[in-house]
Each structure stands twice: as structure tokens, then as C-alpha cells.
C-alpha atoms as a PDB file:
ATOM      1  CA  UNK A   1     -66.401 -28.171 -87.982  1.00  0.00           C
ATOM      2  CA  UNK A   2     -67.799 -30.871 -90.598  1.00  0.00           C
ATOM      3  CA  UNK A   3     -71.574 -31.754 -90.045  1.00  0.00           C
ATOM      4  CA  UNK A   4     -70.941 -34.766 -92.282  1.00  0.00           C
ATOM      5  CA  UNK A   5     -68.630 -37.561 -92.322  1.00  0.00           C
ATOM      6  CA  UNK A   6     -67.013 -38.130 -94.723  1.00  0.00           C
ATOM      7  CA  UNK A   7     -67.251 -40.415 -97.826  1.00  0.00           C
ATOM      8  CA  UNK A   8     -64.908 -43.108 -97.085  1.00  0.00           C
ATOM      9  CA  UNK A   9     -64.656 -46.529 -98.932  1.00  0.00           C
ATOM     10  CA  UNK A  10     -67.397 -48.162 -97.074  1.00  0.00           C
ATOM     11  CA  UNK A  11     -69.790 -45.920 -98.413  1.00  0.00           C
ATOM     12  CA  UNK A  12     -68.247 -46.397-101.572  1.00  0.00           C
ATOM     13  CA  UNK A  13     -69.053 -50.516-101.979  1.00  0.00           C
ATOM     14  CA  UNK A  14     -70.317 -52.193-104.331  1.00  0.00           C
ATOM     15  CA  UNK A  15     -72.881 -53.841-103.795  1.00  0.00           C
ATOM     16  CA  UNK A  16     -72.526 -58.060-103.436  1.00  0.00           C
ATOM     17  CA  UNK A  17     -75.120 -60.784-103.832  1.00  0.00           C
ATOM     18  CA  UNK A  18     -76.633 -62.700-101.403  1.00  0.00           C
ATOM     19  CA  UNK A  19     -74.792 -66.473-101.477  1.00  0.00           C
ATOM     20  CA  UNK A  20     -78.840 -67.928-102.034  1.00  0.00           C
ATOM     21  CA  UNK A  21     -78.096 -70.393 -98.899  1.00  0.00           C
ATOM     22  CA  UNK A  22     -80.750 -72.108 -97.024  1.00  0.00           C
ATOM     23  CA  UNK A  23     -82.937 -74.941 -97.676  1.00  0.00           C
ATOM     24  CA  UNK A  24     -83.979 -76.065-100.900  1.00  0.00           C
ATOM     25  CA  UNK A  25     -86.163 -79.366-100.458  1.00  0.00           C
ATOM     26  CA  UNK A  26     -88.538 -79.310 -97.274  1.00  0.00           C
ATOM     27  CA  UNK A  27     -89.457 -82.243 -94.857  1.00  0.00           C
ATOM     28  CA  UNK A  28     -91.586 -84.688 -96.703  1.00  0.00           C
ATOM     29  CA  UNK A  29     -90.647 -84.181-100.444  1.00  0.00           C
ATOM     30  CA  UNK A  30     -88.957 -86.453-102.787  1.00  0.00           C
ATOM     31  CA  UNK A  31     -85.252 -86.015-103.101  1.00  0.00           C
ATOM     32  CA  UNK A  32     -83.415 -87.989-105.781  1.00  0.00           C
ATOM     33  CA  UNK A  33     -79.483 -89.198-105.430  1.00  0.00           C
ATOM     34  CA  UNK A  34     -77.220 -86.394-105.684  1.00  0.00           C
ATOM     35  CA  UNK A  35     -79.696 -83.615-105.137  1.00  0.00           C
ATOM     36  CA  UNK A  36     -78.669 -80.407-102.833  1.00  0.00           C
ATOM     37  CA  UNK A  37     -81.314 -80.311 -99.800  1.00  0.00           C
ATOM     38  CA  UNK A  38     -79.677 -77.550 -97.801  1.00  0.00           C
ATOM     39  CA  UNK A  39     -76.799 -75.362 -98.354  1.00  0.00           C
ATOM     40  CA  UNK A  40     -75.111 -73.929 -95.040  1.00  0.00           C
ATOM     41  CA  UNK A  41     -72.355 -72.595 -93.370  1.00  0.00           C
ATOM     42  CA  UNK A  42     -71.649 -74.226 -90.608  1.00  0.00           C
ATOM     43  CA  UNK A  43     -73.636 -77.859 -89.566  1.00  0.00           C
ATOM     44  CA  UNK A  44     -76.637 -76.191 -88.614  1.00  0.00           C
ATOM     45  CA  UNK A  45     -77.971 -79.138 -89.984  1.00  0.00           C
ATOM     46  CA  UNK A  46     -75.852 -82.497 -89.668  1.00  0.00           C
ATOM     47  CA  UNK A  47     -76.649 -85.457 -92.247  1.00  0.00           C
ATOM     48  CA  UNK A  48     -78.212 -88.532 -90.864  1.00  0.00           C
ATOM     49  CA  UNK A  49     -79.259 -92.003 -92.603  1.00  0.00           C
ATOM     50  CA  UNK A  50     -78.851 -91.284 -96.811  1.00  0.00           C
ATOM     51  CA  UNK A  51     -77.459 -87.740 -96.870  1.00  0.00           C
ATOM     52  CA  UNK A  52     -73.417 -86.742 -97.019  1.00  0.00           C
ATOM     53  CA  UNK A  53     -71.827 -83.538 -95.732  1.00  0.00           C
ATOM     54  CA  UNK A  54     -69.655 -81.368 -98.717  1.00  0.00           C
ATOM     55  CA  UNK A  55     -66.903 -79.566 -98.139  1.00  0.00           C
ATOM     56  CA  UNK A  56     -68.461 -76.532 -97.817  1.00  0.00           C
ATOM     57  CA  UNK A  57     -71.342 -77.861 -95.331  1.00  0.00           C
ATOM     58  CA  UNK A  58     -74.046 -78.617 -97.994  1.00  0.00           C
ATOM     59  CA  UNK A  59     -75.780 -81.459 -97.219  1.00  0.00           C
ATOM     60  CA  UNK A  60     -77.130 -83.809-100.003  1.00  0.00           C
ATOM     61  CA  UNK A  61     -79.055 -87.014-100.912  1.00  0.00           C
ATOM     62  CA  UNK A  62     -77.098 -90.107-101.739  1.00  0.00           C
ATOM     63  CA  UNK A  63     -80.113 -92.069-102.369  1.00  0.00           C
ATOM     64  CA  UNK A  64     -83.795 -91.672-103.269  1.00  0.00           C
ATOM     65  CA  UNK A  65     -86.777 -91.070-100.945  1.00  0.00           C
ATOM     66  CA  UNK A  66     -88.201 -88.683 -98.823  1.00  0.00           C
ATOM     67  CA  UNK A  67     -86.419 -85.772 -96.809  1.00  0.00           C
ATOM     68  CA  UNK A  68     -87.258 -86.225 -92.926  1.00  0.00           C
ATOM     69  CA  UNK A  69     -85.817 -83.807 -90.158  1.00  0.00           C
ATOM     70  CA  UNK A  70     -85.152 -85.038 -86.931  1.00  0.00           C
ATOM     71  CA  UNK A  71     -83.656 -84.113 -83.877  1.00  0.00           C
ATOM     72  CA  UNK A  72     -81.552 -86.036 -81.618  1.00  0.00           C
ATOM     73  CA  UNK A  73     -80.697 -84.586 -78.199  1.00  0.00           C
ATOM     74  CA  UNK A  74     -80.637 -80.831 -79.150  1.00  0.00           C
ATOM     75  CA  UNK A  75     -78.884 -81.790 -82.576  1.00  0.00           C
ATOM     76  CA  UNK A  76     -80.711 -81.239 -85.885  1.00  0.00           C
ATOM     77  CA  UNK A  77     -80.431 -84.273 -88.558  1.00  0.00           C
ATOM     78  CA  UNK A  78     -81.695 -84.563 -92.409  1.00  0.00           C
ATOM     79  CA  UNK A  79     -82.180 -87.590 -93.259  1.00  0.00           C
ATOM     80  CA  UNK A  80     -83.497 -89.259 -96.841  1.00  0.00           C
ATOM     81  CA  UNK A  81     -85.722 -92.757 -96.510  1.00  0.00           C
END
């Protein structure tokens, strides 16, 4: 009897890189037009006043000013003033 399992293809994987998701500008810093502020999957955060929602759930500044988080009745909103 076999005190090992044995080597089957998901030991064998290669390994994958992380998809670098998360936030990349923080509550009170400047964010320019265009810029990425959080890249997500899902709408853990949902855009509020100055930000649009990609296809892929990244959220992003359509105008300048400063990022602000707020939350509205247990929702979680980005917004850019």
C-alpha cells in the first residue's frame, strides 16, 4: 500500500501571478482624469460623484481632485472632488 499520493497534475502547476488588484490611490490624494484608483472584482467599491465603473469593475477618475471614501447605508463609495 502507497504511503504517498501520487503526483498528479495539480502538483504539477505552474505557477501564475497574482492579478496586482486592490487599491492604488488612497483617501485624500490627488487623482487626475482618467487615472485607475481601485481595481476589483466585483463592486466592492461602487463609484460615486467623479468616478466611472469599467467593464471589468475598476473604478476610475473622470475628473481631477481628491479621492474621498464614503459610505452610504452599508454601501462603500469612491468618490473624486
Amino acid at each position: 500500500m502507497a504511503h504517498k499520493k501520487a503526483a498528479g497534475k495539480t502538483t504539477q502547476r505552474t505557477p501564475v501571478r497574482g492579478k496586482r488588484l486592490g487599491l492604488k490611490i488612497f483617501g485624500g490624494q490627488k487623482a487626475n482624469s482618467g487615472n485607475i484608483i481601485v481595481r476589483q472584482r466585483g463592486t466592492k467599491f461602487h463609484p460615486g460623484i467623479g468616478t466611472k465603473i469599467g467593464r471589468d469593475f475598476t473604478i476610475y477618475a473622470i475628473k481631477s481632485g481628491i479621492v474621498k471614501f464614503i459610505t452610504k447605508r452599508g454601501i462603500k463609495y469612491i468618490t473624486v472632488n
